[in-house]
N, C-alpha and C. Protein backbone atom coordinates (compact mmCIF):
# COMPACT_ATOMS: atom_id res chain seq x y z
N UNK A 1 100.32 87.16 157.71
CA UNK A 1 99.86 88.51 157.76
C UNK A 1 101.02 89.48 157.68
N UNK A 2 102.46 89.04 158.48
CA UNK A 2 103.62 89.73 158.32
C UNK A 2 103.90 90.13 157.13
N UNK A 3 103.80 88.67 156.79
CA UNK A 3 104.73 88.85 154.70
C UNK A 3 103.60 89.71 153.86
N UNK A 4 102.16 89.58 154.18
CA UNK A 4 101.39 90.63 153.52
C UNK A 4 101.61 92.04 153.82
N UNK A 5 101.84 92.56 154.91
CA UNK A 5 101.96 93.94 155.08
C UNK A 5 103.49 94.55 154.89
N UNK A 6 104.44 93.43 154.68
CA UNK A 6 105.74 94.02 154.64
C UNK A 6 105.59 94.02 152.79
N UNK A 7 104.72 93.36 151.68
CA UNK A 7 104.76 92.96 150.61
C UNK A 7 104.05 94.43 150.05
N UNK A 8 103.16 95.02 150.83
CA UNK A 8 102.41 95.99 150.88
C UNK A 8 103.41 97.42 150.97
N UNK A 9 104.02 97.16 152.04
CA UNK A 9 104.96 98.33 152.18
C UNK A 9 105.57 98.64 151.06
N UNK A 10 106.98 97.37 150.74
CA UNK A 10 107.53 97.47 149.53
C UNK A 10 106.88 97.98 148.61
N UNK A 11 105.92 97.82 147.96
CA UNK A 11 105.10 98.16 146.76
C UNK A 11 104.76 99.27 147.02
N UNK A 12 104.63 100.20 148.34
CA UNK A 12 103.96 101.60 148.26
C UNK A 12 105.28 102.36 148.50
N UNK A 13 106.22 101.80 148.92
CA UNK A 13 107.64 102.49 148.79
C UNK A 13 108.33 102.44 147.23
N UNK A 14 108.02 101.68 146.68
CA UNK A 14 108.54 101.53 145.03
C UNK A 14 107.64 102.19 144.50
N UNK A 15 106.28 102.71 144.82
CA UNK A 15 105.22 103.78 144.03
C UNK A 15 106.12 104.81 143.90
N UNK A 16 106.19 105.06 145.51
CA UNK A 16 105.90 107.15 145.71
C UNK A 16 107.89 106.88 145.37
N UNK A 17 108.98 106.10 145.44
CA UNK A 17 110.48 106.25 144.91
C UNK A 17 110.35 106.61 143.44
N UNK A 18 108.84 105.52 142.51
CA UNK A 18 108.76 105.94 141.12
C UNK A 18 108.51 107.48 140.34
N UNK A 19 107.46 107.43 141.66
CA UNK A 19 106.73 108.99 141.38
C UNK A 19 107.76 109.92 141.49
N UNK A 20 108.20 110.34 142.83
CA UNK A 20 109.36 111.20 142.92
C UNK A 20 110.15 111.17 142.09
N UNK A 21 110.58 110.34 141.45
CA UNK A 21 111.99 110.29 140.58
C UNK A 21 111.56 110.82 139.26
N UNK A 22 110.46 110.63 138.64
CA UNK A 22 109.91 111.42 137.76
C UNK A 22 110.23 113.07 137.11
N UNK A 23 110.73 113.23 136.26
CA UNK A 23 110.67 114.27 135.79
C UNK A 23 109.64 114.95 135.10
N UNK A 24 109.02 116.30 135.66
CA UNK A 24 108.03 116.68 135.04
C UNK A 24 108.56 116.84 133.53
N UNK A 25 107.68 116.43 132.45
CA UNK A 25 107.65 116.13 131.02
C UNK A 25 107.70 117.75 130.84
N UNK A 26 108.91 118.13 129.48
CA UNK A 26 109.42 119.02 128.74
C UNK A 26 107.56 119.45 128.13
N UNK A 27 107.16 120.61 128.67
CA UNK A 27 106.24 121.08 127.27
C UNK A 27 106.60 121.31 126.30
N UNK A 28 105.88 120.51 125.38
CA UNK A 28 105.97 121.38 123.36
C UNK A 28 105.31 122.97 123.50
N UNK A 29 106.46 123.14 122.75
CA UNK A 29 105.43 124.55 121.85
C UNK A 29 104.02 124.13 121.26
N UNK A 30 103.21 124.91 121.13
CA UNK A 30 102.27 124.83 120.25
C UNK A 30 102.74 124.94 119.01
N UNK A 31 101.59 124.33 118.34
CA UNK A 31 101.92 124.39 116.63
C UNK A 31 101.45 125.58 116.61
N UNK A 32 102.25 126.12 115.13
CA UNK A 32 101.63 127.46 114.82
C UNK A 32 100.44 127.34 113.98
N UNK A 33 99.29 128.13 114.71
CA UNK A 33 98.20 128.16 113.68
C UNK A 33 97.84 129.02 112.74
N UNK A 34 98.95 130.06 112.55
CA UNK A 34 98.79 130.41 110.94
C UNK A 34 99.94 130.44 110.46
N UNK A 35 100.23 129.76 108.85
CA UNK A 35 101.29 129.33 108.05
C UNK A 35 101.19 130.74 108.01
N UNK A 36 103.05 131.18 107.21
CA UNK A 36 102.86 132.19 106.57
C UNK A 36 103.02 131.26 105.07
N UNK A 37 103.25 132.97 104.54
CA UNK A 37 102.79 132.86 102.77
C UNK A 37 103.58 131.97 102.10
N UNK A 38 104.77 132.15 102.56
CA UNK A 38 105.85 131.47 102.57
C UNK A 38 105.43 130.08 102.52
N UNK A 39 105.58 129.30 103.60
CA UNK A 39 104.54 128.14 104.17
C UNK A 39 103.57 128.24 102.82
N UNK A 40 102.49 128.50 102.66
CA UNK A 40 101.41 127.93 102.11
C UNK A 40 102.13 128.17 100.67
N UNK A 41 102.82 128.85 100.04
CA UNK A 41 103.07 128.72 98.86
C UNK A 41 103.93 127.56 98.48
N UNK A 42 104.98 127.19 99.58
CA UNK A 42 105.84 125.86 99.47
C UNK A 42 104.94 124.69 99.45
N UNK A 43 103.94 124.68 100.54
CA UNK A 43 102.88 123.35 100.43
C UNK A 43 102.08 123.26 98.96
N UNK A 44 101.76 124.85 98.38
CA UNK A 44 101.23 124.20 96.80
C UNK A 44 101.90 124.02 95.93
N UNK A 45 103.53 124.47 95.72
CA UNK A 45 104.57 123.82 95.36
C UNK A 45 104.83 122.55 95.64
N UNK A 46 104.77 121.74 96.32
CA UNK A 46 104.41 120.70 96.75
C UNK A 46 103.49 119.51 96.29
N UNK A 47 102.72 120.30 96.44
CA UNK A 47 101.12 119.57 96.07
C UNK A 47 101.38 119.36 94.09
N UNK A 48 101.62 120.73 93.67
CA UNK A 48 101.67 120.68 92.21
C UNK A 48 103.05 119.45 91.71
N UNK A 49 104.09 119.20 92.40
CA UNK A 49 104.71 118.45 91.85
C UNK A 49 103.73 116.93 92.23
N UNK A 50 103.54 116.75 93.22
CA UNK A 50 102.79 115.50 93.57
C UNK A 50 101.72 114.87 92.73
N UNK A 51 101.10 116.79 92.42
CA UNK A 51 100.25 115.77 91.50
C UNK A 51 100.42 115.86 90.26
N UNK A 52 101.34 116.33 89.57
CA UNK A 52 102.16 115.70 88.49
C UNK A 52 101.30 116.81 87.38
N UNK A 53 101.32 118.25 87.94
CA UNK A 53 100.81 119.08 86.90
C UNK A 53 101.44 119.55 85.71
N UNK A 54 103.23 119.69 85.94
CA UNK A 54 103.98 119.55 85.10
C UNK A 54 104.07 118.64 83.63
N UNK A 55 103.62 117.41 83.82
CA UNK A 55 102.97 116.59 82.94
C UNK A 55 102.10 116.75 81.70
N UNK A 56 101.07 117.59 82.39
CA UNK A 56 100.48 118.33 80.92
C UNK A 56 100.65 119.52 80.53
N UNK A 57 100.82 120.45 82.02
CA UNK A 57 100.72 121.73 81.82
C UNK A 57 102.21 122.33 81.59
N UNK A 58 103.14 122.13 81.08
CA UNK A 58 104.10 122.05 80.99
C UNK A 58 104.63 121.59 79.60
N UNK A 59 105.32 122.47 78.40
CA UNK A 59 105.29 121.75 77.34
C UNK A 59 107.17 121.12 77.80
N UNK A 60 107.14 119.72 76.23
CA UNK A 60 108.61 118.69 76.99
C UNK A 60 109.24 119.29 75.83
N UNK A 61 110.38 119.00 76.39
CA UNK A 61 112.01 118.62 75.40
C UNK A 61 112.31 117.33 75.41
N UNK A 62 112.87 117.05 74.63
CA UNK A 62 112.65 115.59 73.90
C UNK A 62 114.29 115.24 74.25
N UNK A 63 114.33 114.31 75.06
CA UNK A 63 116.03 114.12 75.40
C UNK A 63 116.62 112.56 74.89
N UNK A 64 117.58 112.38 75.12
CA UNK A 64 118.29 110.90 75.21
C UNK A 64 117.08 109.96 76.16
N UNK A 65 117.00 110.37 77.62
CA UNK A 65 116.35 109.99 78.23
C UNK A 65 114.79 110.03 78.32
N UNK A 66 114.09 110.12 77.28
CA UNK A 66 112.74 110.96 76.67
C UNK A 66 112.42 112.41 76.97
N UNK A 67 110.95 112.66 77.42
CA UNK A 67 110.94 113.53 77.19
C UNK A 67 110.71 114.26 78.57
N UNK A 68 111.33 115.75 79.06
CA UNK A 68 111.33 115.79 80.33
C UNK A 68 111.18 117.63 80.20
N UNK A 69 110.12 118.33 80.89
CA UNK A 69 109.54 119.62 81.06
C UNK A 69 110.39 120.35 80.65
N UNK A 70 109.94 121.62 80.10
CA UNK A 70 110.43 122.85 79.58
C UNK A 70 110.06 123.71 80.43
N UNK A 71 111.08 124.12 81.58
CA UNK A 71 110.71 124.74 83.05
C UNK A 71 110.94 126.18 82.74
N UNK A 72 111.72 126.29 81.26
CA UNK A 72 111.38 127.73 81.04
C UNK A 72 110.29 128.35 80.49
N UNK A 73 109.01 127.37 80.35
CA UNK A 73 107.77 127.55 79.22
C UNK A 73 106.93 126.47 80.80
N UNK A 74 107.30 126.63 81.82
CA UNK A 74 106.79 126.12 83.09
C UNK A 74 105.02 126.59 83.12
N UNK A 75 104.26 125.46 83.27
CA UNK A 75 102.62 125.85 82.81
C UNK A 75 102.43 126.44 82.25
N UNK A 76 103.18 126.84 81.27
CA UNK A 76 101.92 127.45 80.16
C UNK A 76 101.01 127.13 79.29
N UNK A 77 100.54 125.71 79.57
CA UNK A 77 99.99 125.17 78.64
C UNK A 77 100.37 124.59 77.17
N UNK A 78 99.17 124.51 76.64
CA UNK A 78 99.52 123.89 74.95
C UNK A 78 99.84 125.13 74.31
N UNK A 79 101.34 125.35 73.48
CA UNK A 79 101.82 126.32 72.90
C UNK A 79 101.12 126.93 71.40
N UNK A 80 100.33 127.95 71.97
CA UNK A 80 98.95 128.30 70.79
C UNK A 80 99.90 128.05 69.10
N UNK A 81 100.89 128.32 69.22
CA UNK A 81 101.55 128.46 67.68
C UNK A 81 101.93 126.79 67.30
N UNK A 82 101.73 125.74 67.92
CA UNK A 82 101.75 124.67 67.71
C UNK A 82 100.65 123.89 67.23
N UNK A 83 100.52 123.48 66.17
CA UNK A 83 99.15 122.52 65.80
C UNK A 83 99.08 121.50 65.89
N UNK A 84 97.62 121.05 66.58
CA UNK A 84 97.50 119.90 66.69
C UNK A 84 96.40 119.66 66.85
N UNK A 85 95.67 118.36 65.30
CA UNK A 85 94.40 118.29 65.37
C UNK A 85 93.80 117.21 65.93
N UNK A 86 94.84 115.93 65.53
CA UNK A 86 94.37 114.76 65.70
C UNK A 86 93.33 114.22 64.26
N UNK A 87 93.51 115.20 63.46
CA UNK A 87 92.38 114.73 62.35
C UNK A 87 92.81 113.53 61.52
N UNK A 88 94.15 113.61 61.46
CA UNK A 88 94.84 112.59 60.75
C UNK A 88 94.79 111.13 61.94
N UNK A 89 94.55 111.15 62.93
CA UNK A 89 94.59 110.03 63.32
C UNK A 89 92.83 109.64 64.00
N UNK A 90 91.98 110.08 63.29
CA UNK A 90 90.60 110.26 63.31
C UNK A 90 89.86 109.03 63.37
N UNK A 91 90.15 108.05 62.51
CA UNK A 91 89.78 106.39 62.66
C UNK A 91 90.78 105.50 63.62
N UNK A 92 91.85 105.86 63.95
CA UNK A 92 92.34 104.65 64.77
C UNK A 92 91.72 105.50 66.14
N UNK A 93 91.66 106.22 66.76
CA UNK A 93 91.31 106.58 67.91
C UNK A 93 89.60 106.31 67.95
N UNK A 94 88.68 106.54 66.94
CA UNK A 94 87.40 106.26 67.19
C UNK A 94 87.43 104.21 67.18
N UNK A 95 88.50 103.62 66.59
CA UNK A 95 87.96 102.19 65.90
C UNK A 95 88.64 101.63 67.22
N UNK A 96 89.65 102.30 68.00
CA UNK A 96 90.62 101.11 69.05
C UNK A 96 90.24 102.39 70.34
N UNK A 97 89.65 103.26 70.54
CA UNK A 97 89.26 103.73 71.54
C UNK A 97 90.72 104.50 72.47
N UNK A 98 91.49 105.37 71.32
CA UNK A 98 92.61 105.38 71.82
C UNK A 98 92.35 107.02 72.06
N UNK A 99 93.75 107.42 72.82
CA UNK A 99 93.98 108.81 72.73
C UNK A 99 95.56 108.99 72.42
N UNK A 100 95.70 109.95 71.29
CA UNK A 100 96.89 110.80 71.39
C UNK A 100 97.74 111.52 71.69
N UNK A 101 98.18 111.97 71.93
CA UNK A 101 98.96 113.33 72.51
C UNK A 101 99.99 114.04 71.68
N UNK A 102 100.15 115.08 71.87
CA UNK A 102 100.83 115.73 71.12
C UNK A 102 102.16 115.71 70.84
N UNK A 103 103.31 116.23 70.51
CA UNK A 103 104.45 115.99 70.91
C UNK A 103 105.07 116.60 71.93
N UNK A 104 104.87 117.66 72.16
CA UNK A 104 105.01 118.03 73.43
C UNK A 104 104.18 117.40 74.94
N UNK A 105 103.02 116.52 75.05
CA UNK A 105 102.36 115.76 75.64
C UNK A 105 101.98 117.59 76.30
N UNK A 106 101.10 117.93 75.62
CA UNK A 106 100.37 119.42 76.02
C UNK A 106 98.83 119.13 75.23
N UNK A 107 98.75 118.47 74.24
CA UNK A 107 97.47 118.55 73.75
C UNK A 107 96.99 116.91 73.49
N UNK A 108 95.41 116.89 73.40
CA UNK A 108 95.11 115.32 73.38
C UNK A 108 93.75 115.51 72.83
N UNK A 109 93.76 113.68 71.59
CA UNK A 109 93.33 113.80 70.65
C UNK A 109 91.95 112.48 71.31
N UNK A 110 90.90 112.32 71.68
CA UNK A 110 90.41 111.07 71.57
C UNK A 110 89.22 111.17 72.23
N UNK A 111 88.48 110.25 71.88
CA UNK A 111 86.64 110.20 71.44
C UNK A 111 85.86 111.00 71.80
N UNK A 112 86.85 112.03 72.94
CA UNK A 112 85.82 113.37 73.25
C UNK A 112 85.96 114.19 72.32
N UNK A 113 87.39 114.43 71.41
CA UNK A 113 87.43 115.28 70.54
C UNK A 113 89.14 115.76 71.33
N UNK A 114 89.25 116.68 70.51
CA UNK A 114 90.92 117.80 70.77
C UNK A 114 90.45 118.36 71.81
N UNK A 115 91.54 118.34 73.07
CA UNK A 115 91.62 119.12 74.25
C UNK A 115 93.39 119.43 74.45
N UNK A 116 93.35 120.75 74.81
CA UNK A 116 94.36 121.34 74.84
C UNK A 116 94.81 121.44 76.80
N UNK A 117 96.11 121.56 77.00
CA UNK A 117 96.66 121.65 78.61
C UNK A 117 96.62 123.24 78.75
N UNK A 118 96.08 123.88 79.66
CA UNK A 118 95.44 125.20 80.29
C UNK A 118 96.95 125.75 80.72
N UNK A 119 96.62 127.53 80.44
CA UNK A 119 98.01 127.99 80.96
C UNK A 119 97.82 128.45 81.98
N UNK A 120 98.40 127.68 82.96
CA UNK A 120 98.16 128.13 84.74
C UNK A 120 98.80 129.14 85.13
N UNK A 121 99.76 130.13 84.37
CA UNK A 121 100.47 130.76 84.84
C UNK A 121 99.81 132.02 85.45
N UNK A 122 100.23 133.61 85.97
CA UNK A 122 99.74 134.39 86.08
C UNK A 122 99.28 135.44 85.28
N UNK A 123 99.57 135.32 84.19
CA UNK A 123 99.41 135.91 82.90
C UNK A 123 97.87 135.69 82.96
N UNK A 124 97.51 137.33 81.98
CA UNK A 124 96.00 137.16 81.66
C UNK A 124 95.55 136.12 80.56
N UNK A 125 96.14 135.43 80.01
CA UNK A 125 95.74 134.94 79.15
C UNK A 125 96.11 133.02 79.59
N UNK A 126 96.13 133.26 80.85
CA UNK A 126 96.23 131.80 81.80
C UNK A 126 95.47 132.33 83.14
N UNK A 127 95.80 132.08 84.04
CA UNK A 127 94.73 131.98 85.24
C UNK A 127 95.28 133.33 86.15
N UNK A 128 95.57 134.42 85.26
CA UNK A 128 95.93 135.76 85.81
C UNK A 128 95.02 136.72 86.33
N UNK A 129 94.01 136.70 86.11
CA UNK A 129 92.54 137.64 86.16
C UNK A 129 91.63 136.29 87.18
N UNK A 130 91.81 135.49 87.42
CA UNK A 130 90.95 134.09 88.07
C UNK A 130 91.50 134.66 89.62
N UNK A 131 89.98 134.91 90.24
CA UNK A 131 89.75 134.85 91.53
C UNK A 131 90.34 133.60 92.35
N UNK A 132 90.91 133.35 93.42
CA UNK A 132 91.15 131.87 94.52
C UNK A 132 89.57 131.41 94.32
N UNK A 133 88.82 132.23 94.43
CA UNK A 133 87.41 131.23 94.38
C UNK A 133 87.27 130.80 92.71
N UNK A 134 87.42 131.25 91.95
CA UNK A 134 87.36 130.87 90.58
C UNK A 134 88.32 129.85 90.75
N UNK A 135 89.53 130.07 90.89
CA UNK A 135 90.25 128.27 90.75
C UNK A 135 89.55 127.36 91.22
N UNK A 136 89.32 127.37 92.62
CA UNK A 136 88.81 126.62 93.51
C UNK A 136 87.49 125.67 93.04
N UNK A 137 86.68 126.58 92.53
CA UNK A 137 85.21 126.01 91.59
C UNK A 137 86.01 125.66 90.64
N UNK A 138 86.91 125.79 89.75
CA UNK A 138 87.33 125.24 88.12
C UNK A 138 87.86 124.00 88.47
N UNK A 139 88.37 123.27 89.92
CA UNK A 139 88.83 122.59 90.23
C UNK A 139 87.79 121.74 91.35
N UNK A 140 86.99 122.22 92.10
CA UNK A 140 85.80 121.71 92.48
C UNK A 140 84.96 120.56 91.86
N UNK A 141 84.35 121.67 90.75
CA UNK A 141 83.38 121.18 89.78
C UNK A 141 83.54 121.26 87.90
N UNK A 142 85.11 121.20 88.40
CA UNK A 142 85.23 120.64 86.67
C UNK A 142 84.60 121.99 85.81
N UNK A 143 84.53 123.46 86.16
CA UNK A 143 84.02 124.48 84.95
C UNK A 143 85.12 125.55 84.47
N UNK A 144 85.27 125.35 83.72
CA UNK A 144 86.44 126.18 83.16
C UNK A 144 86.43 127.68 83.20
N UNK A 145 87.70 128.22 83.89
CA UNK A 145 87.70 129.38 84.40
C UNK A 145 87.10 129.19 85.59
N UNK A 146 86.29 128.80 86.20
CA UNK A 146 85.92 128.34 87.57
C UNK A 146 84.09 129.06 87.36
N UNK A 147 83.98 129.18 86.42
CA UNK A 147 82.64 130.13 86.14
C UNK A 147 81.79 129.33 85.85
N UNK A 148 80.04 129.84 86.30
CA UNK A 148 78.85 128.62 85.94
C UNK A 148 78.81 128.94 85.04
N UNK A 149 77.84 127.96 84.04
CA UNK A 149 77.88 128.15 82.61
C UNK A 149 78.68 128.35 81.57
N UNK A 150 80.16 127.81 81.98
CA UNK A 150 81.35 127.43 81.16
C UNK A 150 81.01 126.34 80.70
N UNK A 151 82.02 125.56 79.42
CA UNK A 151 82.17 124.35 79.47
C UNK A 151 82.70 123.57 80.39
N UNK A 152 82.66 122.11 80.65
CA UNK A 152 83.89 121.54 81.46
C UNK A 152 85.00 121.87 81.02
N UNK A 153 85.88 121.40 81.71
CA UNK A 153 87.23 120.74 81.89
C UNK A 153 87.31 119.09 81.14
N UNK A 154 88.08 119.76 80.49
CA UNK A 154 88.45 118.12 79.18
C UNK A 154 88.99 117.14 79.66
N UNK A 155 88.96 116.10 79.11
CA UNK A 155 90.05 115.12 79.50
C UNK A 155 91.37 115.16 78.83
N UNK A 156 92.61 114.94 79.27
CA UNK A 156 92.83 113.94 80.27
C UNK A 156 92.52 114.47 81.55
N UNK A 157 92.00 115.97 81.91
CA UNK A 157 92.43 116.65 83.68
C UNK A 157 91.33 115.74 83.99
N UNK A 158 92.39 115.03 85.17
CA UNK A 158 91.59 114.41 86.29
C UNK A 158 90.88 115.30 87.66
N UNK A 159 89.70 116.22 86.92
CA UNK A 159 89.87 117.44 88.27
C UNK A 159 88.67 116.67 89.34
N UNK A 160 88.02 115.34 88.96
CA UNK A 160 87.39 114.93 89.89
C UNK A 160 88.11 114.01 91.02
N UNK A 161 89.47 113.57 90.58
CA UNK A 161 90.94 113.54 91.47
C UNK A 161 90.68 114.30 92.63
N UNK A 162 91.26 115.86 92.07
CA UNK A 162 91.96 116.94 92.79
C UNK A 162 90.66 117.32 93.56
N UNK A 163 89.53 117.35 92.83
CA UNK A 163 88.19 118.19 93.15
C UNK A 163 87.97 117.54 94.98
N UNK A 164 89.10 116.71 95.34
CA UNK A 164 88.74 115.95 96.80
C UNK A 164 89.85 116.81 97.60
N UNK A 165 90.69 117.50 97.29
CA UNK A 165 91.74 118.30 98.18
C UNK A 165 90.74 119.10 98.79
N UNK A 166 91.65 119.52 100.22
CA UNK A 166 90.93 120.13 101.00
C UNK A 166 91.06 121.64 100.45
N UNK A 167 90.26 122.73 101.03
CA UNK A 167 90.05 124.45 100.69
C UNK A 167 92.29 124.65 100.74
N UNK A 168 92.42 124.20 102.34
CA UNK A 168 93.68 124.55 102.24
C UNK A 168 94.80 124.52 101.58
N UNK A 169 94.51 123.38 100.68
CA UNK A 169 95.45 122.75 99.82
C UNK A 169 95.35 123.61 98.58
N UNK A 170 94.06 123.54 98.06
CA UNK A 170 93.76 124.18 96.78
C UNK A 170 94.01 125.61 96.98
N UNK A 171 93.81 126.23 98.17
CA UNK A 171 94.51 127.89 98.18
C UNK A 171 95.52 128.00 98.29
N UNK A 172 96.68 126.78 98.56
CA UNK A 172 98.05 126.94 98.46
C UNK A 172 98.49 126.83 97.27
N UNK A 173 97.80 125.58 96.37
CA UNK A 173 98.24 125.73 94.74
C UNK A 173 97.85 127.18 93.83
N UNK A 174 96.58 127.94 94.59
CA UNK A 174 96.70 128.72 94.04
C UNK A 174 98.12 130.06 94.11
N UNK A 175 98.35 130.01 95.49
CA UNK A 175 99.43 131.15 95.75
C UNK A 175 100.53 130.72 95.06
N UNK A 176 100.89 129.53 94.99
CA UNK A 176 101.68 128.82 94.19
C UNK A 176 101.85 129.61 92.84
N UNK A 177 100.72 129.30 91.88
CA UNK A 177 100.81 129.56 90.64
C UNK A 177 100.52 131.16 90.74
N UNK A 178 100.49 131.76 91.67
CA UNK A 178 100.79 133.36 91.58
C UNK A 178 102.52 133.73 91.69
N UNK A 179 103.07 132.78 92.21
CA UNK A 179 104.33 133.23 92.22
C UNK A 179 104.95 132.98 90.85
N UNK A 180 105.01 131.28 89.77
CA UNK A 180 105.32 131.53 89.11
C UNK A 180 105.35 132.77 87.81
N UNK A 181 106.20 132.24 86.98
CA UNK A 181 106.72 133.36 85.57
C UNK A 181 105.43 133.23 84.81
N UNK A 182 104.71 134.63 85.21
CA UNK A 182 103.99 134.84 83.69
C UNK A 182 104.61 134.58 82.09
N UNK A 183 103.23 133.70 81.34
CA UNK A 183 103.77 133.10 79.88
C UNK A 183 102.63 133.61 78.89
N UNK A 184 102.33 134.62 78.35
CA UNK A 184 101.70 135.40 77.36
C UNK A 184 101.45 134.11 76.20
N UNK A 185 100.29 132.97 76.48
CA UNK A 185 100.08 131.98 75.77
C UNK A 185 98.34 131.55 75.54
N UNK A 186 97.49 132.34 74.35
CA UNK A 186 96.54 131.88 74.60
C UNK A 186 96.26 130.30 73.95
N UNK A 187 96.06 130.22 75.01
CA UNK A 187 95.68 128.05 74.68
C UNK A 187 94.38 128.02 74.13
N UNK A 188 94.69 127.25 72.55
CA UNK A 188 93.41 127.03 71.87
C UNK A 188 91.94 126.32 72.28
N UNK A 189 91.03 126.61 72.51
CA UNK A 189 89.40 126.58 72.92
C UNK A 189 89.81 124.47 72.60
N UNK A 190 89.03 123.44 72.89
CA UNK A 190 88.61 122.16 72.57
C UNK A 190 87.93 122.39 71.67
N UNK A 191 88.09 121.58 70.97
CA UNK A 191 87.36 121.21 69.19
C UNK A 191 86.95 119.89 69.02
N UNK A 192 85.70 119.45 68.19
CA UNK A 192 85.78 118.31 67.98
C UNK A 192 86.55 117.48 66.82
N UNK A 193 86.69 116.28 66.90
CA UNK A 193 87.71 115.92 65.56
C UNK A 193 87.30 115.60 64.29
């Protein structure tokens, strides 16, 4: 009974020595719950390299190392003074189910027909006059200009991809593409081949 109550002691003397010795834990700051503009424009900077918008919307220069963006012609789409029909390659894309691309990899040729890369910039003649809710729907639900009763959105844009980003994300790509350099580029309508 000794060795139980002295076994007892020890253990309630090694509690309250643990407890005491304790340092009350450092509080965090709170997170801040509103980004600034700053903030949300870097996160759709962000987002746009991630998801690799540069790729289409972006015409290339053709290097040693292939071909790699023209950041001074940064989204503006397929360069209207450039042609490209795909008419000449009209049977191998319907017979092997292929698609083309342009040389600049801005425009694309295959079984839907010619689709051209959109000028995201702020310019009226890219997504300059487009409401955050107009992107948001053009990227939602695939309608161009973000308006009902547009056509879709062509392929290659994967906007049923993106169409899964959250509101926050997609209003940061938009502030995003308000900061870039307006590019006075109207991008030719889709055609069939």
């Amino acid at each position: 009974m000794k060795t139980a109550i002295a076994l007892f002691a020890a253990a309630a003397a090694t509690l309250i020595l643990f407890t005491q010795c304790q340092t009350e834990p450092a509080k965090a700051n709170p997170p801040s719950t509103s980004a600034t503009t700053q903030d949300i424009v870097a996160r759709g900077k962000y987002i746009m390299g991630m998801a690799a918008c540069d790729d289409c919307h972006t015409p290339k220069i053709m290097t040693p190392q292939g071909p790699v963006p023209d950041m001074n012609r940064r989204f503006m789409g397929h360069p209207a003074e450039e042609p490209f029909d795909g008419a000449d390659k009209k049977q191998l894309i319907e017979s092997q189910h292929v698609a083309i691309f342009s040389p600049g990899l801005t425009a694309f040729a295959g079984p839907w027909g010619v689709s051209f890369a959109a000028n995201l910039t702020p310019d009226d003649t890219g997504t300059g006059s487009w409401t955050e809710a107009q992107f948001i729907k053009a990227i939602r639900e695939g309608k161009s200009k973000g308006m009902d009763g547009t056509r879709p959105l062509m392929p290659p844009m994967p906007w049923p991809v993106y169409a899964t980003m959250t509101d926050e994300d997609l209003k940061a790509v938009y502030a995003f593409l308000r900061t870039v350099k307006p590019i006075h580029n109207a991008v030719p309508n889709p055609k069939p081949l």
